[in-house]
C-alpha atoms as a PDB file:
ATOM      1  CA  UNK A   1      41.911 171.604 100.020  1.00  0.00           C
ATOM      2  CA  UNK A   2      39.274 170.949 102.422  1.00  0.00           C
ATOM      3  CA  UNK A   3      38.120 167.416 103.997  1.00  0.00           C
ATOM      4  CA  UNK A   4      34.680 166.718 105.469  1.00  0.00           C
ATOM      5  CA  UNK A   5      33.755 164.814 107.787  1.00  0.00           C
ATOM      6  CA  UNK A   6      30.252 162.734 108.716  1.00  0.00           C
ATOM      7  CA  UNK A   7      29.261 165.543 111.508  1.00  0.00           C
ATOM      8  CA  UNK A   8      30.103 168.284 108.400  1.00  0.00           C
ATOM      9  CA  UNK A   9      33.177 169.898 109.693  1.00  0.00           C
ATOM     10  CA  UNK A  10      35.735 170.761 108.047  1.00  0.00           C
ATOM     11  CA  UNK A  11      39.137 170.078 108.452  1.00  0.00           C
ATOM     12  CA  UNK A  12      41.645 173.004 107.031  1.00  0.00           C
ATOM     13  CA  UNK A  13      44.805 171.707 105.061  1.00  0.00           C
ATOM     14  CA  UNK A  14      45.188 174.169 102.740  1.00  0.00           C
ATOM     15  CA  UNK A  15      45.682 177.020 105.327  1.00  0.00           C
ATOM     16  CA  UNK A  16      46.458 177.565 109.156  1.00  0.00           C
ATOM     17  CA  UNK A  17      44.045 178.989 112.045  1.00  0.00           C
ATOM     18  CA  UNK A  18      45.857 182.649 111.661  1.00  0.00           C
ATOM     19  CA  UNK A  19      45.136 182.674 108.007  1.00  0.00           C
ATOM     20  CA  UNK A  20      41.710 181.955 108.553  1.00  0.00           C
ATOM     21  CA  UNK A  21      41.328 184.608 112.020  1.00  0.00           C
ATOM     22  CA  UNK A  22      42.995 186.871 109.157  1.00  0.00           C
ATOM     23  CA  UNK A  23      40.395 186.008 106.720  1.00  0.00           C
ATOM     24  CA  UNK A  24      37.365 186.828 109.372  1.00  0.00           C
ATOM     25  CA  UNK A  25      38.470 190.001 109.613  1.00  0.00           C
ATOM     26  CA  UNK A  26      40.412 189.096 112.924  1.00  0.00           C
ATOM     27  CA  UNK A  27      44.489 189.418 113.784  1.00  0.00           C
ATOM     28  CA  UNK A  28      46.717 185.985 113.503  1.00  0.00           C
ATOM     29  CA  UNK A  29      47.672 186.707 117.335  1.00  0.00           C
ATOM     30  CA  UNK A  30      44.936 186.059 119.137  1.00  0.00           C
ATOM     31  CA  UNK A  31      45.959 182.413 118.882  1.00  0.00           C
ATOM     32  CA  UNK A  32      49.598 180.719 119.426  1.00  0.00           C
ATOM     33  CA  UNK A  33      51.801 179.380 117.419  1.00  0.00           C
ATOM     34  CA  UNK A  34      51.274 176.055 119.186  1.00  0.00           C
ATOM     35  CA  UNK A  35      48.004 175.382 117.077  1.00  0.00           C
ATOM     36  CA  UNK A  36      48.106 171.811 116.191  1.00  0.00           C
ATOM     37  CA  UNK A  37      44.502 171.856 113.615  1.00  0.00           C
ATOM     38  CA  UNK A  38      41.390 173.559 114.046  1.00  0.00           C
ATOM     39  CA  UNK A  39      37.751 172.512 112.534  1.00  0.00           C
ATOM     40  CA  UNK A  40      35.770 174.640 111.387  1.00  0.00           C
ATOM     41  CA  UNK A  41      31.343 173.654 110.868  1.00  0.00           C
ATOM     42  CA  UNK A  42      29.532 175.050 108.308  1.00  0.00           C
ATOM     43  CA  UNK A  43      27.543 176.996 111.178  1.00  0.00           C
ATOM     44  CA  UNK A  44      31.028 178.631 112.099  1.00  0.00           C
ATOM     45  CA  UNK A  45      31.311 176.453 115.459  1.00  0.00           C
ATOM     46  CA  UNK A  46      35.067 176.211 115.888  1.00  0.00           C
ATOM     47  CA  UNK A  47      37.302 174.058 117.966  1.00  0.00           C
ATOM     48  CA  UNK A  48      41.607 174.700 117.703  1.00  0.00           C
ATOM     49  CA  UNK A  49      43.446 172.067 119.066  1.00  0.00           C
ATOM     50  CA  UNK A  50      46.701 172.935 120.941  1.00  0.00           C
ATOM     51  CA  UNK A  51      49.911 170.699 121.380  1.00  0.00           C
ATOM     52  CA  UNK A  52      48.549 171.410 125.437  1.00  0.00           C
ATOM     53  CA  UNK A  53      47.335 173.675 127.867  1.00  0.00           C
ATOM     54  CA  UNK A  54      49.587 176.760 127.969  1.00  0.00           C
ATOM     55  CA  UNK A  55      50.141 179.942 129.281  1.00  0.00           C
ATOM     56  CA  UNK A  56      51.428 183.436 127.565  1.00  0.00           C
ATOM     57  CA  UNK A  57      51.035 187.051 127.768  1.00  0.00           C
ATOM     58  CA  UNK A  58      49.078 189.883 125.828  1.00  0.00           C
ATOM     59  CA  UNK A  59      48.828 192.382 128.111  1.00  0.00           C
ATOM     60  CA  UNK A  60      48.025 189.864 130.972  1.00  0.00           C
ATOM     61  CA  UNK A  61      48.498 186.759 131.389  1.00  0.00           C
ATOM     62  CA  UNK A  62      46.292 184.352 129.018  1.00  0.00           C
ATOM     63  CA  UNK A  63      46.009 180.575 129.476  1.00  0.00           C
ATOM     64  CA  UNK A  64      44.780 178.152 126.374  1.00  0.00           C
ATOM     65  CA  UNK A  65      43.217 174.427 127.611  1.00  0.00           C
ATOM     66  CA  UNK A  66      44.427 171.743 124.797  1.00  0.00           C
ATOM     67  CA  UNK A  67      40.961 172.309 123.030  1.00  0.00           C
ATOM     68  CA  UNK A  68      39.324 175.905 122.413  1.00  0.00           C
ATOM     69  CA  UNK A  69      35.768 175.942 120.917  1.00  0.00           C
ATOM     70  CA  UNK A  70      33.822 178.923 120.186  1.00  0.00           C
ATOM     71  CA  UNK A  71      31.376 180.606 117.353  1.00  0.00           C
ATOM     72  CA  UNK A  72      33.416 182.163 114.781  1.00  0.00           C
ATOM     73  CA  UNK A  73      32.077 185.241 112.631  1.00  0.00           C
ATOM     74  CA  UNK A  74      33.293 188.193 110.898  1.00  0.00           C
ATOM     75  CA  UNK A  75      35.369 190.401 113.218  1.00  0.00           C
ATOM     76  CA  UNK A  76      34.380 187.807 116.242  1.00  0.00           C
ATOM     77  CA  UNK A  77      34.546 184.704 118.925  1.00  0.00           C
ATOM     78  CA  UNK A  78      32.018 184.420 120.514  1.00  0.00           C
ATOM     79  CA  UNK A  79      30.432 181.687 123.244  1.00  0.00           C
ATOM     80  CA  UNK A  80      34.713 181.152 123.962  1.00  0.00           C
ATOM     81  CA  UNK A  81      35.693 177.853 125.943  1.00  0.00           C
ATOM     82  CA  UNK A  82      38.908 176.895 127.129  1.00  0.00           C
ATOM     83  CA  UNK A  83      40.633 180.640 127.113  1.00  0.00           C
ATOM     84  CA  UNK A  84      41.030 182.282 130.475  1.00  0.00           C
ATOM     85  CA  UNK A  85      43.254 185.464 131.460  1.00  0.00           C
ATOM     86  CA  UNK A  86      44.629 186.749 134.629  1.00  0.00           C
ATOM     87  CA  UNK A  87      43.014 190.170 135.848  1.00  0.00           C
ATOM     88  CA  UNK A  88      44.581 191.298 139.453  1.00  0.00           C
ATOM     89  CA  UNK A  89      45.236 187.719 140.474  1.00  0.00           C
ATOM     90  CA  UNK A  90      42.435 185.729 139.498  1.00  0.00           C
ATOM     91  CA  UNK A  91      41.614 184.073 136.375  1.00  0.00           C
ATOM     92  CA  UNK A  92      38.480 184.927 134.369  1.00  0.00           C
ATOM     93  CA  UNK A  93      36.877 183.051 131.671  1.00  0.00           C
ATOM     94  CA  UNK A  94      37.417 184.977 127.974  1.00  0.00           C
ATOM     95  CA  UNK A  95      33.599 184.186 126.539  1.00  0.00           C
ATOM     96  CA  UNK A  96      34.117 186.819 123.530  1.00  0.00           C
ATOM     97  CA  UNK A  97      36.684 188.088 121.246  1.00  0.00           C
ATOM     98  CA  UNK A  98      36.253 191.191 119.019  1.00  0.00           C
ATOM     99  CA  UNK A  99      38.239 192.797 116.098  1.00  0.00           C
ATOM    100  CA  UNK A 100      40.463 195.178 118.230  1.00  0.00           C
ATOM    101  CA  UNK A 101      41.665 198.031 116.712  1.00  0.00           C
ATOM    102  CA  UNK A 102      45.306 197.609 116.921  1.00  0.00           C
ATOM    103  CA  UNK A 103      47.191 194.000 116.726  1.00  0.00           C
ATOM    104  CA  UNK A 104      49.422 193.941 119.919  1.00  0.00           C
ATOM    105  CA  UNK A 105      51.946 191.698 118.257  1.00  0.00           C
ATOM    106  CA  UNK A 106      52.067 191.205 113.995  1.00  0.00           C
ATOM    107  CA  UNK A 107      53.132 187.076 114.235  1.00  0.00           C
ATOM    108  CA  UNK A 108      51.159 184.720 116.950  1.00  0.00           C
ATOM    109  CA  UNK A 109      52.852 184.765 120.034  1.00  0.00           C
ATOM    110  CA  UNK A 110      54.321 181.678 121.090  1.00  0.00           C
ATOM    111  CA  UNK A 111      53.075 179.915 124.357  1.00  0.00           C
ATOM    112  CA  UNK A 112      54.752 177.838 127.234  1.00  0.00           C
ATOM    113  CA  UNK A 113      53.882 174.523 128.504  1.00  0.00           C
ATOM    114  CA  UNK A 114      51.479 175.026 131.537  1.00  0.00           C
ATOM    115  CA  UNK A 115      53.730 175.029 134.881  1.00  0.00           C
ATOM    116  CA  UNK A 116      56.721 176.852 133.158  1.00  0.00           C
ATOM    117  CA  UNK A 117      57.082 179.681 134.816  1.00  0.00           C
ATOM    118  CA  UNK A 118      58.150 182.797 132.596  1.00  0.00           C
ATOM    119  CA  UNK A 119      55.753 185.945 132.568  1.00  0.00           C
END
């Protein structure tokens, strides 16, 4: 089941943001668990709202803002906001995601408050 909205988004009920990465051809990781509901336009502009800003790890570190946006297509992200990762001490902006070949967990990981201090 599907709701609509008047600026033609659609609200998912029916199934949850890893189902859908899943159904693009993409792994259920490469968000949190901590996904509170995503919309999803017609155009394939996507926003996934978190409980808050987080941090957890991949193989570095990866920090989520409360809202990521980005263009969603088969086997990508692409235009990414609000997803940064740690490379050698600094923090870089993640603009695009790709199907990778190999999943590097099977269930989304699960993500800490921001200021918790566990990776």
């Amino acid at each position: 089941m599907a709701i609509f909205n008047t600026k033609t988004r659609i609200l998912s009920l029916s199934s949850s943001i890893h189902d859908l990465l899943i159904s693009k051809g993409l792994q259920a990781d490469l968000l949190p668990r901590e996904v509170r509901s995503y919309t999803l336009s017609e155009d394939g502009y996507l926003e996934v709202f978190l409980d808050g800003p987080c941090l957890t790890k991949y193989e570095n570190r990866v920090f989520f803002e409360s809202v990521v946006r980005a263009n969603l297509t088969y086997r990508s992200l692409t235009g990414v906001v609000g997803l940064s990762q740690e490379e050698r001490f600094l923090w870089l902006p993640v603009i695009d995601i790709t199907q990778l070949s190999l999943s590097l967990f099977e269930d989304p990981p699960y993500c800490k408050p921001q200021g918790i201090a566990f990776l």
